[in-house]
C-alpha atoms as a PDB file:
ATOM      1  CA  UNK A   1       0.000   0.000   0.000  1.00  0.00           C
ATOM      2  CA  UNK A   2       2.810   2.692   1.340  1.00  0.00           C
ATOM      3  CA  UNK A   3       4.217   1.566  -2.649  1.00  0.00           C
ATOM      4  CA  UNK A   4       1.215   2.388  -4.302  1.00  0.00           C
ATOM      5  CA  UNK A   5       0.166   5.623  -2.600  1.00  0.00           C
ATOM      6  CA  UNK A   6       4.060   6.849  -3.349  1.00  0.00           C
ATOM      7  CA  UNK A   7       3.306   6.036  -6.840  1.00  0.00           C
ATOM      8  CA  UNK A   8      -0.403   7.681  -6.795  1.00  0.00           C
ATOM      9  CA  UNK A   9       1.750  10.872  -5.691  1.00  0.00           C
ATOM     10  CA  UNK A  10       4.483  10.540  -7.747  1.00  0.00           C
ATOM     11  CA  UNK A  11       1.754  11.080 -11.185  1.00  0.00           C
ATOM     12  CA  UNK A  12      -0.260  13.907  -9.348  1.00  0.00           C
ATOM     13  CA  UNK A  13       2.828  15.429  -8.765  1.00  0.00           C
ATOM     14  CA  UNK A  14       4.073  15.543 -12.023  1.00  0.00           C
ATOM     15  CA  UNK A  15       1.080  16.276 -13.840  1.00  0.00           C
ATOM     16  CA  UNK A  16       0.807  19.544 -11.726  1.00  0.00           C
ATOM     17  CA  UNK A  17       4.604  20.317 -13.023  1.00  0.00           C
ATOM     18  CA  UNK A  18       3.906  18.887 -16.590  1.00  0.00           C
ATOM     19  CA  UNK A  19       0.481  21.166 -16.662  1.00  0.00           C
ATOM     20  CA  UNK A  20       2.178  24.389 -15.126  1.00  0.00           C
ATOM     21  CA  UNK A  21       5.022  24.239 -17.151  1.00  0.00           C
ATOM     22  CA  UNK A  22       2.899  23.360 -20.897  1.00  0.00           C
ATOM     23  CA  UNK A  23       0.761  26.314 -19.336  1.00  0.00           C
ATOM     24  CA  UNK A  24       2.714  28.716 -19.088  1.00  0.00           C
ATOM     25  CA  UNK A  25       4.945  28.367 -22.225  1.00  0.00           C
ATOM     26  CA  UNK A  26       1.957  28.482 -24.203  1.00  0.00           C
ATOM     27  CA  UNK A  27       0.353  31.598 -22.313  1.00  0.00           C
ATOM     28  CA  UNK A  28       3.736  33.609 -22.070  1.00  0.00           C
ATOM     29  CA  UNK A  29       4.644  32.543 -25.837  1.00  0.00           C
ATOM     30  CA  UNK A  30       4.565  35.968 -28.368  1.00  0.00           C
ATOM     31  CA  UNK A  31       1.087  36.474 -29.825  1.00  0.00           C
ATOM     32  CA  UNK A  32      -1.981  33.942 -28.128  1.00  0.00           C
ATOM     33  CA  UNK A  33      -4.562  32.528 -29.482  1.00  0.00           C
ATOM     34  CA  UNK A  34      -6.563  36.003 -29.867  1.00  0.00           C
ATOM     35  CA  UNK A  35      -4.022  36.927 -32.989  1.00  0.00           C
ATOM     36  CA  UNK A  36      -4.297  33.763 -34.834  1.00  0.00           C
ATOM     37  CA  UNK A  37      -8.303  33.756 -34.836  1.00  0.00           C
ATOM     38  CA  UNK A  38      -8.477  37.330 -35.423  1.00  0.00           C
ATOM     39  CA  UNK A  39      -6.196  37.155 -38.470  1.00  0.00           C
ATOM     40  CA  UNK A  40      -3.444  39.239 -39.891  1.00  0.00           C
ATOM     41  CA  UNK A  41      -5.455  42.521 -40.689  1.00  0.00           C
ATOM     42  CA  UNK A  42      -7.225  42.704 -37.458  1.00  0.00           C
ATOM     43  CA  UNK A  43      -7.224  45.955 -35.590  1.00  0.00           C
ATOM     44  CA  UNK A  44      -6.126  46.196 -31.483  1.00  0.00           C
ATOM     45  CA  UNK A  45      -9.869  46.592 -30.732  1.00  0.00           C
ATOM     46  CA  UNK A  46     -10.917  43.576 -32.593  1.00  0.00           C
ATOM     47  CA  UNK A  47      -7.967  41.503 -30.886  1.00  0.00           C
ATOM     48  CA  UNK A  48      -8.868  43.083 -27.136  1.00  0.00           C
ATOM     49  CA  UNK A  49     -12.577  41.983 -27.957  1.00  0.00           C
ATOM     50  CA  UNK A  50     -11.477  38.768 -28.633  1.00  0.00           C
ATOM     51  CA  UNK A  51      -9.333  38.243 -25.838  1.00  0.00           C
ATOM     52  CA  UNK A  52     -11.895  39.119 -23.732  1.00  0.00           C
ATOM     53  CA  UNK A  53     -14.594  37.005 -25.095  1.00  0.00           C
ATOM     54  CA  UNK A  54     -11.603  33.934 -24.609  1.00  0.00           C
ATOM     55  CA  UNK A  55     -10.891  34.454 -21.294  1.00  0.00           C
ATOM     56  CA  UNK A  56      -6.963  35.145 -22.328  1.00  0.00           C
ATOM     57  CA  UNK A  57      -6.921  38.677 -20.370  1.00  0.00           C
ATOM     58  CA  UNK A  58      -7.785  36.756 -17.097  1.00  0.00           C
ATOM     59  CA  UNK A  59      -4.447  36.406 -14.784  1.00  0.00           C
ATOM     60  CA  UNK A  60      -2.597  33.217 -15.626  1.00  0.00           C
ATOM     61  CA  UNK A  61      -2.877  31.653 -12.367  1.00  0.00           C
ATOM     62  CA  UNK A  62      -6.392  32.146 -12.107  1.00  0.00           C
ATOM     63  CA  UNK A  63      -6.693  30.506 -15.772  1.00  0.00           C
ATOM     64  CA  UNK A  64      -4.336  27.257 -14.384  1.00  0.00           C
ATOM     65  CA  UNK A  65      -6.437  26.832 -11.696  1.00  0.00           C
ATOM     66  CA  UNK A  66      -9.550  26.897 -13.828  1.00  0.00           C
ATOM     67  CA  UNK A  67      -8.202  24.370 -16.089  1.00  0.00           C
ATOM     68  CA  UNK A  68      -6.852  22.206 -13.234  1.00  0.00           C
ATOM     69  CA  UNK A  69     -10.329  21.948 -11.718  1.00  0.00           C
ATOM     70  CA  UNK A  70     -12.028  21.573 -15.182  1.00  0.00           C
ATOM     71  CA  UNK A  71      -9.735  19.117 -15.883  1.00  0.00           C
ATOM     72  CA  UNK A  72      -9.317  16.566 -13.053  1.00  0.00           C
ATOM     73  CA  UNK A  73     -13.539  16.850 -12.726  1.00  0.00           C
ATOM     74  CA  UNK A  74     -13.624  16.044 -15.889  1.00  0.00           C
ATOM     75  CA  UNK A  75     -15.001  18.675 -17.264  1.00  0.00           C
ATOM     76  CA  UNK A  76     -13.405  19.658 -20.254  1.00  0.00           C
ATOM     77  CA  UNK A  77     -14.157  23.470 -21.907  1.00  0.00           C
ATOM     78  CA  UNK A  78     -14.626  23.506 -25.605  1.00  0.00           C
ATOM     79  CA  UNK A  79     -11.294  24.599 -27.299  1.00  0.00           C
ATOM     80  CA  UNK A  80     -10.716  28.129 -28.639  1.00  0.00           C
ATOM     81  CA  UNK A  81     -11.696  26.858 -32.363  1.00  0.00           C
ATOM     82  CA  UNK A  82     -14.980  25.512 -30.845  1.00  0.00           C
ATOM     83  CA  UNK A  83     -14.452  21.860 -30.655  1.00  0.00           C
ATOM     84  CA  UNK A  84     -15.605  20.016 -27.658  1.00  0.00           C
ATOM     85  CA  UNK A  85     -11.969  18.633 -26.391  1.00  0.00           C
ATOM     86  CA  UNK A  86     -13.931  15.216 -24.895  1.00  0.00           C
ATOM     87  CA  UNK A  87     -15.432  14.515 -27.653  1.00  0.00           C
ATOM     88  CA  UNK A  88     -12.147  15.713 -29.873  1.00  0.00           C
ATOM     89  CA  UNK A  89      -9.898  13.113 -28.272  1.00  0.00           C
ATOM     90  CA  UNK A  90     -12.086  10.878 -27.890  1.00  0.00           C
ATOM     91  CA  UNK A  91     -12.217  10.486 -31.474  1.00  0.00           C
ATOM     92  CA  UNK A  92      -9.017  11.557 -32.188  1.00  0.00           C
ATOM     93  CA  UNK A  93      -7.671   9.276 -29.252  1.00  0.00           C
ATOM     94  CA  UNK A  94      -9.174   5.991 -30.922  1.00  0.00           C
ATOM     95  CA  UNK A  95      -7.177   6.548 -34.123  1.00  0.00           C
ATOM     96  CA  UNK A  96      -3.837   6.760 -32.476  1.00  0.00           C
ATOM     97  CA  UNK A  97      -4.603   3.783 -30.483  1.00  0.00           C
ATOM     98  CA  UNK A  98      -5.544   1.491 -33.706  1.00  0.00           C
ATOM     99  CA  UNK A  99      -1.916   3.181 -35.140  1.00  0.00           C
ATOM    100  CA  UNK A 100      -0.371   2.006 -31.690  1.00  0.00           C
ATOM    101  CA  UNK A 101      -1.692  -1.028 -31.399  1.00  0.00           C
ATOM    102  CA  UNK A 102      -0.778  -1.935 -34.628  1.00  0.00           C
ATOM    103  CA  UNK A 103       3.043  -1.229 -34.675  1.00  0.00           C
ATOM    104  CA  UNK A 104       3.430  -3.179 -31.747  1.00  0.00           C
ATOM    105  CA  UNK A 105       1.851  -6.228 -33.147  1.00  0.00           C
ATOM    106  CA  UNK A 106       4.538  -5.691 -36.154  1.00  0.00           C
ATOM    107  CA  UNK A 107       7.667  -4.278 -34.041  1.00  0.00           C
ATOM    108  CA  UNK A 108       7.279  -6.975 -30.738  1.00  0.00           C
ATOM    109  CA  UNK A 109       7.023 -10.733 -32.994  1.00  0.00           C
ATOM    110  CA  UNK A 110       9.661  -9.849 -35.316  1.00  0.00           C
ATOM    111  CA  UNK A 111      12.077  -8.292 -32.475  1.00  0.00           C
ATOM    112  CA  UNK A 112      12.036 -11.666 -30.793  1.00  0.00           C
ATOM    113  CA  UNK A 113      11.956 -13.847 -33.762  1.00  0.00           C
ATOM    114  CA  UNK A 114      15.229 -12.036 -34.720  1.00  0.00           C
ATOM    115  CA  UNK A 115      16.775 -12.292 -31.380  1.00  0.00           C
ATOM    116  CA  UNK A 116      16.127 -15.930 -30.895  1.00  0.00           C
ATOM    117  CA  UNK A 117      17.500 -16.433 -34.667  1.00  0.00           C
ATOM    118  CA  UNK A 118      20.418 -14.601 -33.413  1.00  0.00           C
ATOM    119  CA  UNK A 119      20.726 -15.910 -29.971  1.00  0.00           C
ATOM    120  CA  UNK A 120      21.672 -19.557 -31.913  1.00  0.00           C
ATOM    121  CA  UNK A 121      24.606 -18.331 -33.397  1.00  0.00           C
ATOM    122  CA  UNK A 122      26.855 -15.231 -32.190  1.00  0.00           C
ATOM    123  CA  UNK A 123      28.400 -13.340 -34.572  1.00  0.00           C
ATOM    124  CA  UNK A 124      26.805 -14.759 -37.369  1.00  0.00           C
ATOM    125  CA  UNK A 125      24.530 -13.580 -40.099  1.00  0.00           C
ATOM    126  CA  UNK A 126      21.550 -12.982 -38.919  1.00  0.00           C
ATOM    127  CA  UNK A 127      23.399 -11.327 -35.684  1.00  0.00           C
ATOM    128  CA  UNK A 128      25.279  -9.019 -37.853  1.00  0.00           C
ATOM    129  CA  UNK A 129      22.067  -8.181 -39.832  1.00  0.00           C
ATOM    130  CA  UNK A 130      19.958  -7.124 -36.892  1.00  0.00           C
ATOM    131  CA  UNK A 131      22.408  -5.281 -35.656  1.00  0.00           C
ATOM    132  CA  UNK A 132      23.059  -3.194 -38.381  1.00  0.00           C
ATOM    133  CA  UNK A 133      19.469  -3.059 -39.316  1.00  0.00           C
ATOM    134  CA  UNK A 134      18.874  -1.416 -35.317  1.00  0.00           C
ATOM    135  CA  UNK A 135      21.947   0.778 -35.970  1.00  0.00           C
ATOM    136  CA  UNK A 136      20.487   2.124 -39.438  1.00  0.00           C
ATOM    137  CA  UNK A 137      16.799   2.680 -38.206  1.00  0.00           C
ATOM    138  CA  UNK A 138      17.591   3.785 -34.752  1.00  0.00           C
ATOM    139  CA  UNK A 139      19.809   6.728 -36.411  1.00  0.00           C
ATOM    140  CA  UNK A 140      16.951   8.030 -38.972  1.00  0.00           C
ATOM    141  CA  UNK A 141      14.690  10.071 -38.288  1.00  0.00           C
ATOM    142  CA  UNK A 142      11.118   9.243 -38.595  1.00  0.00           C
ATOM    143  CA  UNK A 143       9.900  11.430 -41.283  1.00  0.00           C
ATOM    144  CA  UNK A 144      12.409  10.221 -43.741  1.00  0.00           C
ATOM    145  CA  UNK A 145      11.396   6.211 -43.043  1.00  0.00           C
ATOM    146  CA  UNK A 146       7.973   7.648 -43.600  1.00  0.00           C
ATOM    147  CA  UNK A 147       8.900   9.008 -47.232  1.00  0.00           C
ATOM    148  CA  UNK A 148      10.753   6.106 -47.965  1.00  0.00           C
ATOM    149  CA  UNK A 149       8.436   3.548 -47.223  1.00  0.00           C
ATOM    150  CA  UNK A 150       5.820   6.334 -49.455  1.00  0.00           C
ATOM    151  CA  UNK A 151       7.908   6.216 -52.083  1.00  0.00           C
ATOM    152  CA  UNK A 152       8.447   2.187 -52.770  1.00  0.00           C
ATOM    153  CA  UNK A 153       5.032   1.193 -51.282  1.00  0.00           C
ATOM    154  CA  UNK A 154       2.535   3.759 -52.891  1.00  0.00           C
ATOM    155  CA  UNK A 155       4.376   5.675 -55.380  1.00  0.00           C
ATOM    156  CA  UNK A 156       6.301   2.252 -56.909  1.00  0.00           C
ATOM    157  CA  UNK A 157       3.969  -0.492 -56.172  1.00  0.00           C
ATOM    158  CA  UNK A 158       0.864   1.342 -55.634  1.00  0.00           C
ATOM    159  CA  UNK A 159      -0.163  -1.133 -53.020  1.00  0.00           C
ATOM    160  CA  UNK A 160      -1.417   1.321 -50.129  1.00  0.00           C
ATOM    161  CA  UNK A 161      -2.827   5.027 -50.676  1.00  0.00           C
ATOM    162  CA  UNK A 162      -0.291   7.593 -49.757  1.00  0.00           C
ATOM    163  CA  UNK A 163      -2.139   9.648 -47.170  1.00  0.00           C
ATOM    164  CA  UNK A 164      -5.665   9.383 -45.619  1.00  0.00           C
ATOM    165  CA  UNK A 165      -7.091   7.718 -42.899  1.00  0.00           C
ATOM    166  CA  UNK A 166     -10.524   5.370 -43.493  1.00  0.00           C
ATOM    167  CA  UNK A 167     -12.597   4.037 -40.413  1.00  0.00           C
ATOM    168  CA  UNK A 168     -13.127   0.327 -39.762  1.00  0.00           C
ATOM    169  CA  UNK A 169     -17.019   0.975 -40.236  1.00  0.00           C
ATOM    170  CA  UNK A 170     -15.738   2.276 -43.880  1.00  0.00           C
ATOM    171  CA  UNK A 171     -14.367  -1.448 -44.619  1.00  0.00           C
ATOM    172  CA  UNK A 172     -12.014  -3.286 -42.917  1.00  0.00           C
ATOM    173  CA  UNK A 173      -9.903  -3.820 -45.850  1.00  0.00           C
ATOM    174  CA  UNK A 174      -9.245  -0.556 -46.561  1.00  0.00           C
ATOM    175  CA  UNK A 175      -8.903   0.664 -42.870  1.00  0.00           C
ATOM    176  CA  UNK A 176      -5.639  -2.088 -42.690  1.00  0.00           C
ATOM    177  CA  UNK A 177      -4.425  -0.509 -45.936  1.00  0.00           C
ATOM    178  CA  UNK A 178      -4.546   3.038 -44.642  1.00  0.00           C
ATOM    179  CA  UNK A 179      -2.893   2.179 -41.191  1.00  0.00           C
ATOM    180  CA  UNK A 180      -0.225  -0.408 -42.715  1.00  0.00           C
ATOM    181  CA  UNK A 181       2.384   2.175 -43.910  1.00  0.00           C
ATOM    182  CA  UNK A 182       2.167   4.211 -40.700  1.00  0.00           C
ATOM    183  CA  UNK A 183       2.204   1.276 -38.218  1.00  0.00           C
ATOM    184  CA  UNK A 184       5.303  -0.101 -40.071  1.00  0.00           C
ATOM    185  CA  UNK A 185       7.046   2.779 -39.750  1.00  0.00           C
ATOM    186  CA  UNK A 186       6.613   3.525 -35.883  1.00  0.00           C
ATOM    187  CA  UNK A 187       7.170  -0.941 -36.254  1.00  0.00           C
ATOM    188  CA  UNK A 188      10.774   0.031 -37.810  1.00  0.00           C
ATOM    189  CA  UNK A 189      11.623   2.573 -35.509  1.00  0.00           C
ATOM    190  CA  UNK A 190      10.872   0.860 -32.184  1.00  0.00           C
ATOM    191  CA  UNK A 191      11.928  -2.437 -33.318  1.00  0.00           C
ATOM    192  CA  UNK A 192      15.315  -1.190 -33.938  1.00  0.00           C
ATOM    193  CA  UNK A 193      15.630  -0.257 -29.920  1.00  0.00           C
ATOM    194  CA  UNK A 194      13.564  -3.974 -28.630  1.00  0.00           C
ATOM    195  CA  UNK A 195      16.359  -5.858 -30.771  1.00  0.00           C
ATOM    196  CA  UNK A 196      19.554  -4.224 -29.000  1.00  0.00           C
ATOM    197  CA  UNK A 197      17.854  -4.572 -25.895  1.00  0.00           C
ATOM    198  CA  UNK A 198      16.417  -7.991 -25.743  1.00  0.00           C
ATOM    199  CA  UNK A 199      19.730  -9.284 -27.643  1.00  0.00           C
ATOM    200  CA  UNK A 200      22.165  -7.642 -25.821  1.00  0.00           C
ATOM    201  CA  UNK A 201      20.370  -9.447 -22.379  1.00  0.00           C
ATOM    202  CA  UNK A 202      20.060 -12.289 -23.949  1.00  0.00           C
ATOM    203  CA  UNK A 203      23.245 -12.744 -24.873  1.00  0.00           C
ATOM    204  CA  UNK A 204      24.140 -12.073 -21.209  1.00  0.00           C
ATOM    205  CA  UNK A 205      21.909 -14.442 -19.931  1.00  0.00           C
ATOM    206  CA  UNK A 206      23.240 -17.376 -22.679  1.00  0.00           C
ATOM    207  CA  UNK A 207      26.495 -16.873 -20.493  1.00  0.00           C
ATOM    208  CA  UNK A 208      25.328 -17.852 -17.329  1.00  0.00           C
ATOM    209  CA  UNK A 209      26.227 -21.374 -15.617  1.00  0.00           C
ATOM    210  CA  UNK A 210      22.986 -23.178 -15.936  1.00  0.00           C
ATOM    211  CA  UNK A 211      22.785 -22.077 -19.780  1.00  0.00           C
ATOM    212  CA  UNK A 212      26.323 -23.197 -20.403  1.00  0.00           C
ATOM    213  CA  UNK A 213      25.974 -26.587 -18.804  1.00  0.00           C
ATOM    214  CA  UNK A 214      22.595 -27.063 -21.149  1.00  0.00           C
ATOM    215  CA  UNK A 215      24.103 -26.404 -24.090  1.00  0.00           C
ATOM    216  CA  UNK A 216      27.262 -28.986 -23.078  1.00  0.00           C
ATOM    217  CA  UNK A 217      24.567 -31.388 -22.598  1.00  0.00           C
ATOM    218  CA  UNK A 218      23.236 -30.614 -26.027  1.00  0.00           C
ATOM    219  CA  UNK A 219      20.020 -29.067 -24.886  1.00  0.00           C
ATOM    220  CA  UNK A 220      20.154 -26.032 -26.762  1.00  0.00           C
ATOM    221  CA  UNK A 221      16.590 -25.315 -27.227  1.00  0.00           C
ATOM    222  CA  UNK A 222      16.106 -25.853 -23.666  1.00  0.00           C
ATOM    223  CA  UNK A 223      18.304 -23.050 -22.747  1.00  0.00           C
ATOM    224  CA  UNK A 224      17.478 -20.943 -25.114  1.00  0.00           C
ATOM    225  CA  UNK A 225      13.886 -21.115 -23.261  1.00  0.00           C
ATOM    226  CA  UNK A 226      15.649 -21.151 -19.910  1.00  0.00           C
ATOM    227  CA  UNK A 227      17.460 -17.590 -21.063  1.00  0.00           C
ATOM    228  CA  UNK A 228      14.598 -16.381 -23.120  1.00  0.00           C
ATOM    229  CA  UNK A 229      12.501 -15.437 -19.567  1.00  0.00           C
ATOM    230  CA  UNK A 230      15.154 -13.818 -17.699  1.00  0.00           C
ATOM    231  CA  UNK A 231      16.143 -11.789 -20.760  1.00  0.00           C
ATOM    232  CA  UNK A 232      12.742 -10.603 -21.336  1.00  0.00           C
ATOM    233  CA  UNK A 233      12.449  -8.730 -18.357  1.00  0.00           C
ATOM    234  CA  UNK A 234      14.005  -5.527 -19.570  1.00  0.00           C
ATOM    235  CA  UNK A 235      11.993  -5.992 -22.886  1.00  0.00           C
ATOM    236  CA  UNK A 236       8.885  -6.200 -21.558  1.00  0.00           C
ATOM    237  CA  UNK A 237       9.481  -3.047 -19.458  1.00  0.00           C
ATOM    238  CA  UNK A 238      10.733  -1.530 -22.318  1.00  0.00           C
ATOM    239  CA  UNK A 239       7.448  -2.587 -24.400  1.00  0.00           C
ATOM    240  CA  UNK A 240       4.928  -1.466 -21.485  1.00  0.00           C
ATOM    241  CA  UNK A 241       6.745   1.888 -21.477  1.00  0.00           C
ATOM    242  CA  UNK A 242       7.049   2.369 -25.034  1.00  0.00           C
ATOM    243  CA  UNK A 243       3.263   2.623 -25.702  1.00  0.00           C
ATOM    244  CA  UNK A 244       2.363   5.923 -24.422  1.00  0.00           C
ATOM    245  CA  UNK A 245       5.765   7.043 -26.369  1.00  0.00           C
ATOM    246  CA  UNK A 246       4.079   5.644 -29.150  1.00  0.00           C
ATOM    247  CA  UNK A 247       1.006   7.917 -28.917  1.00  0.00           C
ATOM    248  CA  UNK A 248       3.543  10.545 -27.683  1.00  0.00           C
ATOM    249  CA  UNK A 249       5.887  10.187 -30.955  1.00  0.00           C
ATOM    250  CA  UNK A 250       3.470   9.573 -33.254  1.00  0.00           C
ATOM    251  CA  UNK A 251       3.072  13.397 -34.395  1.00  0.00           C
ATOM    252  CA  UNK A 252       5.474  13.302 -36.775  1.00  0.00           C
ATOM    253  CA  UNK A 253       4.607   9.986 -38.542  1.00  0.00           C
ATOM    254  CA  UNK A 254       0.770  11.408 -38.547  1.00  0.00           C
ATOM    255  CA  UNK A 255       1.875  14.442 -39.918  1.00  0.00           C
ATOM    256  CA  UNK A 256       3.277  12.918 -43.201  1.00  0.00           C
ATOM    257  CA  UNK A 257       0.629  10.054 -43.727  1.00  0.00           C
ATOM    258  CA  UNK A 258      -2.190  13.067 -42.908  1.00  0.00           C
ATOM    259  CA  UNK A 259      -3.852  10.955 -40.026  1.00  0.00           C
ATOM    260  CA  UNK A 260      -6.522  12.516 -37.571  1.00  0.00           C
ATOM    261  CA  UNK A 261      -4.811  11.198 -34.396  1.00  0.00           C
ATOM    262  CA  UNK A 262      -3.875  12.428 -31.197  1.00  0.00           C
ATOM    263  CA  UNK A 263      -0.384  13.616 -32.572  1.00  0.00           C
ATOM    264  CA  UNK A 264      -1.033  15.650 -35.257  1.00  0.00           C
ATOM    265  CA  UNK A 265      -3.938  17.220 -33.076  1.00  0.00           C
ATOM    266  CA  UNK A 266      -1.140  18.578 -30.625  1.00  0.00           C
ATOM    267  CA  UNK A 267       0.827  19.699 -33.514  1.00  0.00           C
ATOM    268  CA  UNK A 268      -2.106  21.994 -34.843  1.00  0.00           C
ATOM    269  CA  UNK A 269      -3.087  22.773 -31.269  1.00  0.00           C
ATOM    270  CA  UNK A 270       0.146  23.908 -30.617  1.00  0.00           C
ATOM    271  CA  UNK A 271       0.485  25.992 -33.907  1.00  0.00           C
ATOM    272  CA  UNK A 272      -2.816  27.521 -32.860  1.00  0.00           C
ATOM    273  CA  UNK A 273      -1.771  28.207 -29.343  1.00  0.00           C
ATOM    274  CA  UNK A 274      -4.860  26.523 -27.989  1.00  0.00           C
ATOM    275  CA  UNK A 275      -3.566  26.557 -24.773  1.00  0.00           C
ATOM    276  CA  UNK A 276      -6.395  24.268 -23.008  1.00  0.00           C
ATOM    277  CA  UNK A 277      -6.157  21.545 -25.720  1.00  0.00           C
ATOM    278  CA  UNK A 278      -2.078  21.392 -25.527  1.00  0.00           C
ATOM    279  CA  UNK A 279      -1.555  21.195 -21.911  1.00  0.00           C
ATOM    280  CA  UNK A 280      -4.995  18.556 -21.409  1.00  0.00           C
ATOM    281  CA  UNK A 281      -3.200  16.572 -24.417  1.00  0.00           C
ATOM    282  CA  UNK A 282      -0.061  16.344 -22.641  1.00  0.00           C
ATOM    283  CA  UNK A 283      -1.042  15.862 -19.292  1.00  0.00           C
ATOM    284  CA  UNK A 284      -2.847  12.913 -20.660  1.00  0.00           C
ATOM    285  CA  UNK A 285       0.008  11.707 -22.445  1.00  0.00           C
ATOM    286  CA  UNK A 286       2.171  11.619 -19.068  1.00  0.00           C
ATOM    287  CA  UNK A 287      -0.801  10.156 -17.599  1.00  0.00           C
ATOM    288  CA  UNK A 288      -0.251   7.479 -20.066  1.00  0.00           C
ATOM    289  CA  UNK A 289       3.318   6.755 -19.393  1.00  0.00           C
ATOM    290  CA  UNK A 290       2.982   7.146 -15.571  1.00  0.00           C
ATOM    291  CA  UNK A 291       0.607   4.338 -16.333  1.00  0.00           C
ATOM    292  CA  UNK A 292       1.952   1.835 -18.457  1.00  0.00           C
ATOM    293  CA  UNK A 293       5.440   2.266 -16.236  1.00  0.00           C
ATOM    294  CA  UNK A 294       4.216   1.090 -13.026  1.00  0.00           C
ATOM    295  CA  UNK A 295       1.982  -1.860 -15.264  1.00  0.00           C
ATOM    296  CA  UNK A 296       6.303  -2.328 -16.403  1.00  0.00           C
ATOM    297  CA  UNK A 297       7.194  -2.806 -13.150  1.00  0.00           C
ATOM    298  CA  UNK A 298       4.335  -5.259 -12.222  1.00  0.00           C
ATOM    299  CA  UNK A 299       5.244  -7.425 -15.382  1.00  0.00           C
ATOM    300  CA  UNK A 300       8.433  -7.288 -14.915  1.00  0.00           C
ATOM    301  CA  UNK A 301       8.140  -8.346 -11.063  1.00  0.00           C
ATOM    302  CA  UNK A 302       5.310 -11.558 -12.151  1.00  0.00           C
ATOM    303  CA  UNK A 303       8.418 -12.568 -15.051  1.00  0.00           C
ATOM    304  CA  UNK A 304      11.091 -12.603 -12.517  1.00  0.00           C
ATOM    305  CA  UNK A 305       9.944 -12.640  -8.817  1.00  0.00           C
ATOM    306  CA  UNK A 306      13.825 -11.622  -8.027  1.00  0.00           C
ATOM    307  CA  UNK A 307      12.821  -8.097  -8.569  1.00  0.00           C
ATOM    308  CA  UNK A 308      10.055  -7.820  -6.239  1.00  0.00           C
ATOM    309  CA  UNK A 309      12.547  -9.462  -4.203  1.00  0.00           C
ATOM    310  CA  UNK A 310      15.400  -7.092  -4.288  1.00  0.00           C
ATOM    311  CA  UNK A 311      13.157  -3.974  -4.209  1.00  0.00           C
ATOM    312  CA  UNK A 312      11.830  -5.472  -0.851  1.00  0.00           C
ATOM    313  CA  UNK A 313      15.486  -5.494   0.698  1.00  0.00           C
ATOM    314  CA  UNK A 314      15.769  -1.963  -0.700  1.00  0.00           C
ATOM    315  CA  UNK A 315      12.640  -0.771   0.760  1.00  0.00           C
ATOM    316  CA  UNK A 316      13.700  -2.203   4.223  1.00  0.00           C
END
């Protein structure tokens, strides 16, 4: 209990510093939301008008607390373009997750496939492969996979549409082919960090004693499986904690394939300076990995009991 109620206060606490600090670089930013409604040719008047009718000449603490009460009641305003910001990532919300989900059926099969193909023969073919396929992903950026994988898969082949987003109720078939280029790219890039990381523990474990003295005995498969579970414990930490990254890092890869999902909806929040809508999207998004780490740590801990273990002795 003392665990969980440290970890209850550890996420309040940093949503509060999350929220005030998203708050106030978007209120203290040059020009607010007032100037980019309003327009270019807008006169002082007009803009004063509309900063009045926002709420923007209110005092910025007494807009933070506003938001934090809105916000943890549930509550949510309508954002300064007029969209209801429940409903908004709601739907907005459900498209990332489907992109998310997706990638990690791709990135989390293949990373362990490739390790296990590896784990048989050190220094070998596929183990020089993999590793220079994480080195080569890991060090591109996202946007240029993105145009790659455009360019052979649409452009070349023509076998998904470039850009666009269609809704499972629109036809499964074509929902898949709108997602498939996306999710493989977010598949790439995270694959690329669950092969160096499951490998290189793997390959740590497949030292050890008992693995040694199974594979003298000829029982390689056996502790292959003996290794595999120990190894996976940083990998499935890594794989809890790298969903809400997903929805997190996902901006950029919406941004080129034009998807309505949560991260392209910060980016245009953010270029609108919809303050309310940026700081409730990021709060959630730390939310999120608050979340998924302590579900990490519980994994991790029902994998290998030894943790639990040693973080008992530590507590003590």
């Amino acid at each position: 209990m003392k665990k969980v109620l440290r970890e209850i206060l550890s996420i309040l606490l940093t949503l509060l510093v999350v929220s005030f600090l998203v708050f106030a670089l978007s209120s203290f930013a040059k020009g607010d939301a007032s100037y980019y409604l309003a327009g270019e040719n807008a006169g002082p008047d007009e803009v004063a008008r509309l900063r009045s009718t926002l709420g923007l000449d209110r005092p910025f603490l007494c807009r933070y607390v506003l938001f934090l009460r809105d916000f943890f009641l549930l509550s949510w305003p309508v954002s300064i373009q007029g969209f209801d910001i429940r409903t908004l990532v709601v739907e907005r919300g459900l498209v990332t997750l489907e992109l998310s989900f997706a990638a990690l059926l791709m990135a989390v099969p293949f990373s362990i496939f490739v390790c296990l193909v590896s784990a048989r023969r050190r220094n070998g073919l596929c183990d020089v492969l993999s590793s220079a396929y994480s080195v080569l992903v890991f060090s591109l950026p996202s946007f240029l996979i993105s145009l790659g994988l455009m360019f052979v898969f649409s452009y070349r082949l023509r076998l998904f549409p470039i850009s666009g987003f269609v809704r499972v109720s629109d036809g499964l078939f074509y929902n898949i082919g709108s997602i498939f280029l996306p999710s493989l790219t977010l598949a790439m890039m995270h694959s690329a960090l669950y092969i160096r990381v499951l490998k290189k523990s793997l390959f740590r474990e497949m030292g050890e004693p008992y693995v040694l003295v199974a594979v003298s005995r000829g029982e390689g498969n056996a502790a292959l499986e003996q290794a595999l579970r120990p190894a996976s414990v940083p990998f499935i930490s890594l794989v809890f904690q790298s969903v809400a990254s997903l929805i997190a890092g996902s901006a950029v890869v919406e941004t080129v394939f034009a998807l309505p999902g949560i991260g392209s909806l910060l980016v245009n929040a953010s270029l609108s300076r919809d303050v309310d809508l940026v700081t409730t999207l990021v709060m959630l998004i730390s939310l999120l990995i608050a979340v998924f780490s302590i579900i990490s740590e519980i994994a991790a801990a029902l994998i290998d009991p030894r943790i639990l273990i040693r973080k008992g002795g530590r507590d003590e």
